[in-house]
PDB file of N, CA and C in Angstrom:
ATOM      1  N   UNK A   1     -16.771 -24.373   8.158  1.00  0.00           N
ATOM      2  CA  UNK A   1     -17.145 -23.177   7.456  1.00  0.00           C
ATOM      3  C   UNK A   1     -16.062 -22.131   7.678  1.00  0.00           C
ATOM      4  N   UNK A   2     -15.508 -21.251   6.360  1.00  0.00           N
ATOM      5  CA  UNK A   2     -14.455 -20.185   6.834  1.00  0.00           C
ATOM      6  C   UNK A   2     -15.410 -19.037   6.628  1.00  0.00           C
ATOM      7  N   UNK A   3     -14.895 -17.927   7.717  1.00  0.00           N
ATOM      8  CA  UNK A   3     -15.682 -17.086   6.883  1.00  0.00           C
ATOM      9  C   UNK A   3     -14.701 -16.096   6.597  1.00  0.00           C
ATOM     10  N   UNK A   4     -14.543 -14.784   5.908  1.00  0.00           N
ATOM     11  CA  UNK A   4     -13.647 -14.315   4.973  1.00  0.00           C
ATOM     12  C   UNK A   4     -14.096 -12.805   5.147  1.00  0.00           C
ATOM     13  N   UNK A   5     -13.123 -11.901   5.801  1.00  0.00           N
ATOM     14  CA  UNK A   5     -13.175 -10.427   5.903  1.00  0.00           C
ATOM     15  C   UNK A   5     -13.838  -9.950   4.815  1.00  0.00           C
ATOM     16  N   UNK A   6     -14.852  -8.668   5.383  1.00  0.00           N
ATOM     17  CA  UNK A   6     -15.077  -8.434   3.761  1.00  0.00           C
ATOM     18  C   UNK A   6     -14.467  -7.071   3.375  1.00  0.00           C
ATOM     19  N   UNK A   7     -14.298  -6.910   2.274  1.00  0.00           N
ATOM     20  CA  UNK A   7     -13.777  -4.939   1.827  1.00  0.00           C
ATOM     21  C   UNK A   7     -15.090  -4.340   1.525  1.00  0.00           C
ATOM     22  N   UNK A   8     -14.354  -3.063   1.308  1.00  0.00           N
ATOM     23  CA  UNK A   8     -15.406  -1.991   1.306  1.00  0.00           C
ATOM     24  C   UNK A   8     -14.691  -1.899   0.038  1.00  0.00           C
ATOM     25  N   UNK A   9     -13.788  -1.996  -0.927  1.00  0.00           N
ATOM     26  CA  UNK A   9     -13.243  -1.683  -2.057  1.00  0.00           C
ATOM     27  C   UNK A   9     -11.837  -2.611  -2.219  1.00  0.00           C
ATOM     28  N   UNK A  10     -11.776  -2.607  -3.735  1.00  0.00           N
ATOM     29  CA  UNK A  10     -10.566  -3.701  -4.388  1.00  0.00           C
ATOM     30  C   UNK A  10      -9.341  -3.096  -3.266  1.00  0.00           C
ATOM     31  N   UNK A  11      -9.154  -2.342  -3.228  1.00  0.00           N
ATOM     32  CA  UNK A  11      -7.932  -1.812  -3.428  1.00  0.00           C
ATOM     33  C   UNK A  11      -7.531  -1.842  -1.587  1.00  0.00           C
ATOM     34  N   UNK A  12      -8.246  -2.290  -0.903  1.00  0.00           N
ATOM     35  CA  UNK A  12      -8.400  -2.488   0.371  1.00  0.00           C
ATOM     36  C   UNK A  12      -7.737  -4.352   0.917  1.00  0.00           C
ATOM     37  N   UNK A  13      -8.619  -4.760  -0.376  1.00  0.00           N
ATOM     38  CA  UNK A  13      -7.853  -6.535  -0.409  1.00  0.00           C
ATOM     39  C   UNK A  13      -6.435  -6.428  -0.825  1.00  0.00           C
ATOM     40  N   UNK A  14      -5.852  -5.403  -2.378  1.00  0.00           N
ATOM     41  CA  UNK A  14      -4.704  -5.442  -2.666  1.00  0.00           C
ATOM     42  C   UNK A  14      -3.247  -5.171  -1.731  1.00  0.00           C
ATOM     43  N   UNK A  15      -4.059  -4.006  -0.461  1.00  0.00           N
ATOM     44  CA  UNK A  15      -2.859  -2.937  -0.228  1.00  0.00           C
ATOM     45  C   UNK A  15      -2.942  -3.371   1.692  1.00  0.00           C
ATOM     46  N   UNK A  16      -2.328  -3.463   2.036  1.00  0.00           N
ATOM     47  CA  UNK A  16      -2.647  -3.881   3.838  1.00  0.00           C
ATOM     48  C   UNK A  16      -2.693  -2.113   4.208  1.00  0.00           C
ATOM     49  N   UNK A  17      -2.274  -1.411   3.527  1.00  0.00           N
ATOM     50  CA  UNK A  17      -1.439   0.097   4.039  1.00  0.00           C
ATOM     51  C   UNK A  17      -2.625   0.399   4.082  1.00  0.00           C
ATOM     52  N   UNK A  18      -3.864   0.777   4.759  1.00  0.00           N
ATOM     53  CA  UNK A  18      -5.411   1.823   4.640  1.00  0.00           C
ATOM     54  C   UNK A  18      -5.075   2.736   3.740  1.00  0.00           C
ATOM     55  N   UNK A  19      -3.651   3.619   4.176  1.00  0.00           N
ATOM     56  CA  UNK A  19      -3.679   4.868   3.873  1.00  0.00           C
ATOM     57  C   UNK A  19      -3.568   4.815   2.103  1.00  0.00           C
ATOM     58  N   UNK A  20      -2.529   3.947   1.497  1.00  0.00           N
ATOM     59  CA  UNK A  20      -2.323   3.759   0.234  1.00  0.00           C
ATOM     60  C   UNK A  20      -3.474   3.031  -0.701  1.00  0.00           C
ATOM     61  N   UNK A  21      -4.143   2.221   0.190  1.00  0.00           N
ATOM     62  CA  UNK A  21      -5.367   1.629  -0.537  1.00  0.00           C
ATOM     63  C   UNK A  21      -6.128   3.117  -0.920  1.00  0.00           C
ATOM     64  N   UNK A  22      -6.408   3.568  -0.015  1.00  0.00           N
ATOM     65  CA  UNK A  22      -6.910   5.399  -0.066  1.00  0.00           C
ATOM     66  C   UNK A  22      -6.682   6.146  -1.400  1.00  0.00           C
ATOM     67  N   UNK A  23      -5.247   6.482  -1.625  1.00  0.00           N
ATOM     68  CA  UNK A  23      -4.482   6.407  -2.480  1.00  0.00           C
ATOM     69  C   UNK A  23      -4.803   6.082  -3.706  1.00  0.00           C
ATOM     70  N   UNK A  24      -4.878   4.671  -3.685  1.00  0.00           N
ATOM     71  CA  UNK A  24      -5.645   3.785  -5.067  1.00  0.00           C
ATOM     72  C   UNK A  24      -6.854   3.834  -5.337  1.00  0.00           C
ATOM     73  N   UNK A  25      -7.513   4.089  -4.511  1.00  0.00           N
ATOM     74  CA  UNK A  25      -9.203   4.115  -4.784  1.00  0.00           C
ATOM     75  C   UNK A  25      -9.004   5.416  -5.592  1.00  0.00           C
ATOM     76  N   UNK A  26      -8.804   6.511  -4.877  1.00  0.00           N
ATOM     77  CA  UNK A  26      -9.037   8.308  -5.328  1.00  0.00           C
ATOM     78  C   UNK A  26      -8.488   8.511  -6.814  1.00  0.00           C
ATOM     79  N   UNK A  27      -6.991   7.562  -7.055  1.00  0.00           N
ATOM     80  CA  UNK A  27      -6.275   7.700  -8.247  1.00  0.00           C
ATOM     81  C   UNK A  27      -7.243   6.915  -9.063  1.00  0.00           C
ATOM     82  N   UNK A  28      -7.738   5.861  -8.992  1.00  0.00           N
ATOM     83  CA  UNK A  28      -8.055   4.919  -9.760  1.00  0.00           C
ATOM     84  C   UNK A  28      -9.581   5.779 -10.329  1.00  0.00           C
ATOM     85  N   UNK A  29     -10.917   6.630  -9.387  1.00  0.00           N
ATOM     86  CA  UNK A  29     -11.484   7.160  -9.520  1.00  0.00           C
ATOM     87  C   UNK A  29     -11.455   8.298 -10.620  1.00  0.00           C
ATOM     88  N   UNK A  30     -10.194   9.262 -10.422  1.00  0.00           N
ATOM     89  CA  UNK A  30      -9.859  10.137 -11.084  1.00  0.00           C
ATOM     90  C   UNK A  30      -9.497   9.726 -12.760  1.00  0.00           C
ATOM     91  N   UNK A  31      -8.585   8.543 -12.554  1.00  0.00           N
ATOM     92  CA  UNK A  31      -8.437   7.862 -14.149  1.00  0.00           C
ATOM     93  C   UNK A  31      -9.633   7.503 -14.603  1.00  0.00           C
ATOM     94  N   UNK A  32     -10.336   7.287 -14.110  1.00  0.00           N
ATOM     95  CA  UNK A  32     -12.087   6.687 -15.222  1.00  0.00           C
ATOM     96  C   UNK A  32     -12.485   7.744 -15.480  1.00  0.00           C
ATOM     97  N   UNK A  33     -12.302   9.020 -14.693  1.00  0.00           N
ATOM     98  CA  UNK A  33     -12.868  10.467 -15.413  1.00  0.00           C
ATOM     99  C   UNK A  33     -12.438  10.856 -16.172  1.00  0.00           C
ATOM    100  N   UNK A  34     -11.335  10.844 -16.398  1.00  0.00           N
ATOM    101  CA  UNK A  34     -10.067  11.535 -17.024  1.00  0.00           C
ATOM    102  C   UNK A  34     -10.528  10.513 -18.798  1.00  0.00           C
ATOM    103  N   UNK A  35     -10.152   9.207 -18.447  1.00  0.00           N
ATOM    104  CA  UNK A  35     -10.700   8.142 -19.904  1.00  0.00           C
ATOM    105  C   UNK A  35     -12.026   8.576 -20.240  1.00  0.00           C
ATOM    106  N   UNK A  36     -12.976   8.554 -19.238  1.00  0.00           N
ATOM    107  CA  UNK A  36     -14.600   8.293 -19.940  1.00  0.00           C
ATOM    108  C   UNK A  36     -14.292   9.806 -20.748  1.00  0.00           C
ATOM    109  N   UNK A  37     -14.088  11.101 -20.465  1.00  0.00           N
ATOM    110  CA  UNK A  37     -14.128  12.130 -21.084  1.00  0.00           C
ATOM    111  C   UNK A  37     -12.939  11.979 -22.627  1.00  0.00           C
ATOM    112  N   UNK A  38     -12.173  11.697 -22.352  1.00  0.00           N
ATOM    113  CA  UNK A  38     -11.299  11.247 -23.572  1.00  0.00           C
ATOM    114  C   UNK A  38     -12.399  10.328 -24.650  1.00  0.00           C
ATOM    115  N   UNK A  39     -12.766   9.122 -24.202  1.00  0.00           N
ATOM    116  CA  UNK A  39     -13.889   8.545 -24.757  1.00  0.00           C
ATOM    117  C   UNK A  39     -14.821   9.345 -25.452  1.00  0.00           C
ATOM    118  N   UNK A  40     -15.748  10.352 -24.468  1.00  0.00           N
ATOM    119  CA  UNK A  40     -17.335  10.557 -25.320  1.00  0.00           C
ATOM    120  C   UNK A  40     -16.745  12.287 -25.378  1.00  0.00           C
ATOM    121  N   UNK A  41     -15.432  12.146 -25.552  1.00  0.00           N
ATOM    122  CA  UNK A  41     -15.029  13.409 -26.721  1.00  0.00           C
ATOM    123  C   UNK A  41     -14.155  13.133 -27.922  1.00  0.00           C
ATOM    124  N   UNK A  42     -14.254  11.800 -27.890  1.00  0.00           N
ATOM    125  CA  UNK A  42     -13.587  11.567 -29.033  1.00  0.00           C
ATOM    126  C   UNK A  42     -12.660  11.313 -29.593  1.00  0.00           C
ATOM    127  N   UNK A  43     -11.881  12.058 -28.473  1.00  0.00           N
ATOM    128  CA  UNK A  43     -10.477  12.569 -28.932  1.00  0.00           C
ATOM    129  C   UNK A  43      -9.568  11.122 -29.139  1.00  0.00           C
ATOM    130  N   UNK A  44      -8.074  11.125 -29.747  1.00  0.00           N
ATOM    131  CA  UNK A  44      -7.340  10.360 -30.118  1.00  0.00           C
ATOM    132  C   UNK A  44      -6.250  10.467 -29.137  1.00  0.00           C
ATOM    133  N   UNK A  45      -5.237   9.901 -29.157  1.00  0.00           N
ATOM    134  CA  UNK A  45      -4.515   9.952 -27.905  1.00  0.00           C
ATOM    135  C   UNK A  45      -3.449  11.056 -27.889  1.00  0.00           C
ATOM    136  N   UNK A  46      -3.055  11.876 -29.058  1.00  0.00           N
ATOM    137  CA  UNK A  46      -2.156  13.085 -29.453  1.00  0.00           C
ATOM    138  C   UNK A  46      -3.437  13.815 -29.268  1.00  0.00           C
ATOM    139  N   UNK A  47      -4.922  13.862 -30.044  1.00  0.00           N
ATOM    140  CA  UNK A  47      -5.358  15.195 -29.331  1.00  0.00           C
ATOM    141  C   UNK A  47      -5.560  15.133 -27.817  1.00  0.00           C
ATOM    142  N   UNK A  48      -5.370  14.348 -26.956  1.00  0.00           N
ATOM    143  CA  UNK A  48      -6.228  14.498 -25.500  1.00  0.00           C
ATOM    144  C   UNK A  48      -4.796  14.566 -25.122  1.00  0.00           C
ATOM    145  N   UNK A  49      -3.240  14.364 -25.552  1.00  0.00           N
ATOM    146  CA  UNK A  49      -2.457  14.762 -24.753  1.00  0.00           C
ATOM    147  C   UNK A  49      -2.071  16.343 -25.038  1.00  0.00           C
ATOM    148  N   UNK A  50      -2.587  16.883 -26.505  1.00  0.00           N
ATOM    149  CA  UNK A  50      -2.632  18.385 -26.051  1.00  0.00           C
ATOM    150  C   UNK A  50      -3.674  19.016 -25.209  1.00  0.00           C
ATOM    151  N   UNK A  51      -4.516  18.684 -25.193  1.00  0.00           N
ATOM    152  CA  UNK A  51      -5.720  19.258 -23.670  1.00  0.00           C
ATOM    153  C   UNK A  51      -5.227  19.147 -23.145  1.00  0.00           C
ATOM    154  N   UNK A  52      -4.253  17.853 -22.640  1.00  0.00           N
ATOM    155  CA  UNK A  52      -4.168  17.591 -20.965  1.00  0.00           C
ATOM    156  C   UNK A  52      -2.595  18.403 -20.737  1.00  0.00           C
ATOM    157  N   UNK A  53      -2.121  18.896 -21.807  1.00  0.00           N
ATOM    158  CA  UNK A  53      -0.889  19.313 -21.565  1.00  0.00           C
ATOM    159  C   UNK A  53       0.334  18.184 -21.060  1.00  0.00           C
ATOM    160  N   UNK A  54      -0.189  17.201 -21.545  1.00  0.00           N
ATOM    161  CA  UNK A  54       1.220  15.757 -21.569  1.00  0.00           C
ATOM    162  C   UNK A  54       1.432  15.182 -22.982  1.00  0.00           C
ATOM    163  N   UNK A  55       2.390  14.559 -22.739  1.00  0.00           N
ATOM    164  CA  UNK A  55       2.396  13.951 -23.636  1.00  0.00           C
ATOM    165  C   UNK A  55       1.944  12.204 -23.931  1.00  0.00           C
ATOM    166  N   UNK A  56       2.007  12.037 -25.398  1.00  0.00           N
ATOM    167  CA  UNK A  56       1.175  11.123 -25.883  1.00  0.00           C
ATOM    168  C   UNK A  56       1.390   9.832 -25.076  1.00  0.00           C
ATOM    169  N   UNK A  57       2.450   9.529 -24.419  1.00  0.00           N
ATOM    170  CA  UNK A  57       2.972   8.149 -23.992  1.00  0.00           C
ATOM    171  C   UNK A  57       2.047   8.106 -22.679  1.00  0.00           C
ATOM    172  N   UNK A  58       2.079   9.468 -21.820  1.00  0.00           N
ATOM    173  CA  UNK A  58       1.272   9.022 -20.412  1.00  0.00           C
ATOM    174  C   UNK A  58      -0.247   9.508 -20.920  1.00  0.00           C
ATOM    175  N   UNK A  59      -0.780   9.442 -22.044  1.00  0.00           N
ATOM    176  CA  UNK A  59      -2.230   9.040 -22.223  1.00  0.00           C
ATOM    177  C   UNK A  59      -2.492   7.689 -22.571  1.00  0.00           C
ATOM    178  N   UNK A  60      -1.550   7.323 -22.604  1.00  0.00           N
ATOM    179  CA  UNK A  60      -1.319   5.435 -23.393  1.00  0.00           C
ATOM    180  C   UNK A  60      -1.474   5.218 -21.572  1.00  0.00           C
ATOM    181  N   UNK A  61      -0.565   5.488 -20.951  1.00  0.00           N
ATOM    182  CA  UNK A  61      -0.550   4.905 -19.965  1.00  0.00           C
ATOM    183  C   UNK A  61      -1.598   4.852 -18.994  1.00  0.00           C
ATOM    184  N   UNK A  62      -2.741   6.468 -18.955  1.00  0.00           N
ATOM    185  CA  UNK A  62      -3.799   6.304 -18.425  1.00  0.00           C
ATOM    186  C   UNK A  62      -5.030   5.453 -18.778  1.00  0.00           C
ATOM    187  N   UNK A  63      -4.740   5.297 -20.610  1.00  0.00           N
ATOM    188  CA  UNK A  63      -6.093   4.506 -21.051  1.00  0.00           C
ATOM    189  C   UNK A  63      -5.974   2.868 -20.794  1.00  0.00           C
ATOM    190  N   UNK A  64      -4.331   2.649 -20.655  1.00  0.00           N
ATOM    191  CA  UNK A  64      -4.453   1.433 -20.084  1.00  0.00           C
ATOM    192  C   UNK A  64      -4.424   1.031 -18.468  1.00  0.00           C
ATOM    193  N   UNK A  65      -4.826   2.431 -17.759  1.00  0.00           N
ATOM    194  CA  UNK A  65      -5.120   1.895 -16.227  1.00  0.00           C
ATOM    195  C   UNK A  65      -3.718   1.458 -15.492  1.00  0.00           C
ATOM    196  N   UNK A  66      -2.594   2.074 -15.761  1.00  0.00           N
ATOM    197  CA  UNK A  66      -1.336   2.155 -15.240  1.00  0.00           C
ATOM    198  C   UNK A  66      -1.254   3.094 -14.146  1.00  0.00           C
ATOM    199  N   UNK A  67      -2.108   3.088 -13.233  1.00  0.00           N
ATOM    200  CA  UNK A  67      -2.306   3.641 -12.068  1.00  0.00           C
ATOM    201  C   UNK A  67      -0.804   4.348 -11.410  1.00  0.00           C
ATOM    202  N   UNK A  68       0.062   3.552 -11.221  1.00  0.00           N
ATOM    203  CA  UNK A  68       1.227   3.521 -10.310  1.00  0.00           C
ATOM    204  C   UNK A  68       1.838   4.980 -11.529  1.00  0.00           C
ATOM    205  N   UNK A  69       1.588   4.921 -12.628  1.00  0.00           N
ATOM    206  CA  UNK A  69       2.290   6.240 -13.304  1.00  0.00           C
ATOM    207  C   UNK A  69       2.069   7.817 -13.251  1.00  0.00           C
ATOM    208  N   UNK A  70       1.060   7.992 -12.272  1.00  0.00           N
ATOM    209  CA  UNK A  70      -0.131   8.578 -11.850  1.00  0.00           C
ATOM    210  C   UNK A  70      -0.037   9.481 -10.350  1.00  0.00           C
ATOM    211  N   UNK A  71       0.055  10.645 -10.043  1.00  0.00           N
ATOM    212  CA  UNK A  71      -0.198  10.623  -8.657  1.00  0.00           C
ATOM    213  C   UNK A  71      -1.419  11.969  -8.731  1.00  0.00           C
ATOM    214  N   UNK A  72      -1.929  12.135  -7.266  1.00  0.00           N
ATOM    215  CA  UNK A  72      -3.506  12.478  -7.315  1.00  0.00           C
ATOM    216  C   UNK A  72      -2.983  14.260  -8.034  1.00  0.00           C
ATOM    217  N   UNK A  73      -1.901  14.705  -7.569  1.00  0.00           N
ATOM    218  CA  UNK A  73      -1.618  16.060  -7.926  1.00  0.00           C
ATOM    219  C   UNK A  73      -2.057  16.130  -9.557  1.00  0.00           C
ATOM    220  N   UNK A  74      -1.016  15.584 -10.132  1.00  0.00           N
ATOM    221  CA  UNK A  74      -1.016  15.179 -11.983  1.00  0.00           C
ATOM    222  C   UNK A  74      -2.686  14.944 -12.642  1.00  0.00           C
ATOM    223  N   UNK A  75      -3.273  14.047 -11.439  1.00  0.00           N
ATOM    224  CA  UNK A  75      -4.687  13.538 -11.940  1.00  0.00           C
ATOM    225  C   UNK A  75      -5.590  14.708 -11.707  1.00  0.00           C
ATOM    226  N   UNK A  76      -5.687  16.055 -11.006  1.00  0.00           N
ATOM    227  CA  UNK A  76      -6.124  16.680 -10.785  1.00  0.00           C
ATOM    228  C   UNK A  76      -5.593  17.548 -11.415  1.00  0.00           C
ATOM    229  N   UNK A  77      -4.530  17.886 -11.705  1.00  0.00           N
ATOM    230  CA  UNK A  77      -4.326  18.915 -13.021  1.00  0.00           C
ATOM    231  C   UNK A  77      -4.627  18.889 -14.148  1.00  0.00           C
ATOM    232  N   UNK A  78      -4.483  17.391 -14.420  1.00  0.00           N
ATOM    233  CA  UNK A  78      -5.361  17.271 -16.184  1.00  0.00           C
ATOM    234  C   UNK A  78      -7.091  17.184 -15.640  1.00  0.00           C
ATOM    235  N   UNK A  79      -7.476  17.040 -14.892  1.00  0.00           N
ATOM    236  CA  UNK A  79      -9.132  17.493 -14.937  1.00  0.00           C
ATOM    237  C   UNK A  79      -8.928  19.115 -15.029  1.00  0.00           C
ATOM    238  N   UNK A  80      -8.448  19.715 -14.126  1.00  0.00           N
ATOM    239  CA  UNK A  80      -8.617  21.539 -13.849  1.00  0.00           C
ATOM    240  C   UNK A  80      -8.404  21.390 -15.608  1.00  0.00           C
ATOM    241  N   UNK A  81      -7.882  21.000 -16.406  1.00  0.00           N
ATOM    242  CA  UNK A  81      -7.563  21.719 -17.428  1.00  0.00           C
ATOM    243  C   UNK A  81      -8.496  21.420 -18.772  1.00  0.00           C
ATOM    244  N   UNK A  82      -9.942  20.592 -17.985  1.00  0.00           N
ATOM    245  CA  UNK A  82     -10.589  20.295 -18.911  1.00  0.00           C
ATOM    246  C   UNK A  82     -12.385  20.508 -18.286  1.00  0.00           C
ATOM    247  N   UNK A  83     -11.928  21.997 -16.997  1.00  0.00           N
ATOM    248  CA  UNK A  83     -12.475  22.894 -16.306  1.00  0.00           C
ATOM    249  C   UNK A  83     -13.213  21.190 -15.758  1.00  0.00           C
ATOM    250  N   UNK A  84     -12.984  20.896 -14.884  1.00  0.00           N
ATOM    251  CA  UNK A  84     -13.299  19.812 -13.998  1.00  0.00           C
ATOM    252  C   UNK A  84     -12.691  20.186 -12.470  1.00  0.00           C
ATOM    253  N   UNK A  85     -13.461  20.371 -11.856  1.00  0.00           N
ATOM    254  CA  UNK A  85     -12.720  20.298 -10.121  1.00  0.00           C
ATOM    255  C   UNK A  85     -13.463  18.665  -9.374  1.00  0.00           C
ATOM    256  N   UNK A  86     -12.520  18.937  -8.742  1.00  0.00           N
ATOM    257  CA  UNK A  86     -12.246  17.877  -7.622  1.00  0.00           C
ATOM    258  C   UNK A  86     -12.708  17.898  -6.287  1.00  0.00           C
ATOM    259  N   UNK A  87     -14.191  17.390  -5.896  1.00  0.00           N
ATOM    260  CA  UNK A  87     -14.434  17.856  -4.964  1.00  0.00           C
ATOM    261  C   UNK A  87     -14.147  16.342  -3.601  1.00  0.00           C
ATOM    262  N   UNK A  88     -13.436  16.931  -2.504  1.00  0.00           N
ATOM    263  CA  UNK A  88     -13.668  15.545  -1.556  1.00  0.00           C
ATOM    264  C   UNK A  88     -13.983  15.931  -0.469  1.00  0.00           C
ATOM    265  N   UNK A  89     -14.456  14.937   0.281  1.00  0.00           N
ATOM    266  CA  UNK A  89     -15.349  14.660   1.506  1.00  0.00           C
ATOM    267  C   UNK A  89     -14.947  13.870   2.137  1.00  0.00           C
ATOM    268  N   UNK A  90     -13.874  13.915   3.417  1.00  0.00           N
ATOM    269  CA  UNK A  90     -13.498  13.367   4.624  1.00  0.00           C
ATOM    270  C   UNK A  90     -14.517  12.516   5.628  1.00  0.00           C
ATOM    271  N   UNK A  91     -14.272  10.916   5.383  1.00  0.00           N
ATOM    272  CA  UNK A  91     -15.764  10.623   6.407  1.00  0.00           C
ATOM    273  C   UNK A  91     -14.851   9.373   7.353  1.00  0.00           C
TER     274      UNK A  91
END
């Protein structure tokens, strides 16, 4: 019988680094907010890169989950700008 570590999240099996798995979870979190609101507003990928104040290529890149194009600063500025804060909790 093997038995097999378990995770607490994907990104824990992908990354040996804790700190960067960290990293990936928070970014990866922030991109599903950032899409689902793009989603159930409708918007097209030129209007949600004028909300977000980018341009059209890195909304291509968030709706396809291109994480690594991404860092938490950037992901938290396009929420503030679609009056969204960011709240976290150290545990």
């Amino acid at each position: 019988m093997t038995i097999s570590k378990g995770y607490r999240n994907v990104f824990e099996a992908l990354e040996d680094d804790p700190a960067m798995a960290q990293n990936l979870k928070i970014r990866s979190e922030l991109m599903i907010t950032l899409r689902q609101y793009i989603e159930d507003a409708g918007l097209g990928q030129k209007e949600a890169a004028a909300v977000f104040g980018v341009y059209q290529p890195r909304i291509s890149d968030l709706m396809r989950g291109k994480i690594d194009k991404f860092t938490i600063d950037k992901l938290v500025n396009m929420l503030a700008r679609i009056g969204k804060t960011v709240k976290m909790k150290a545990a």
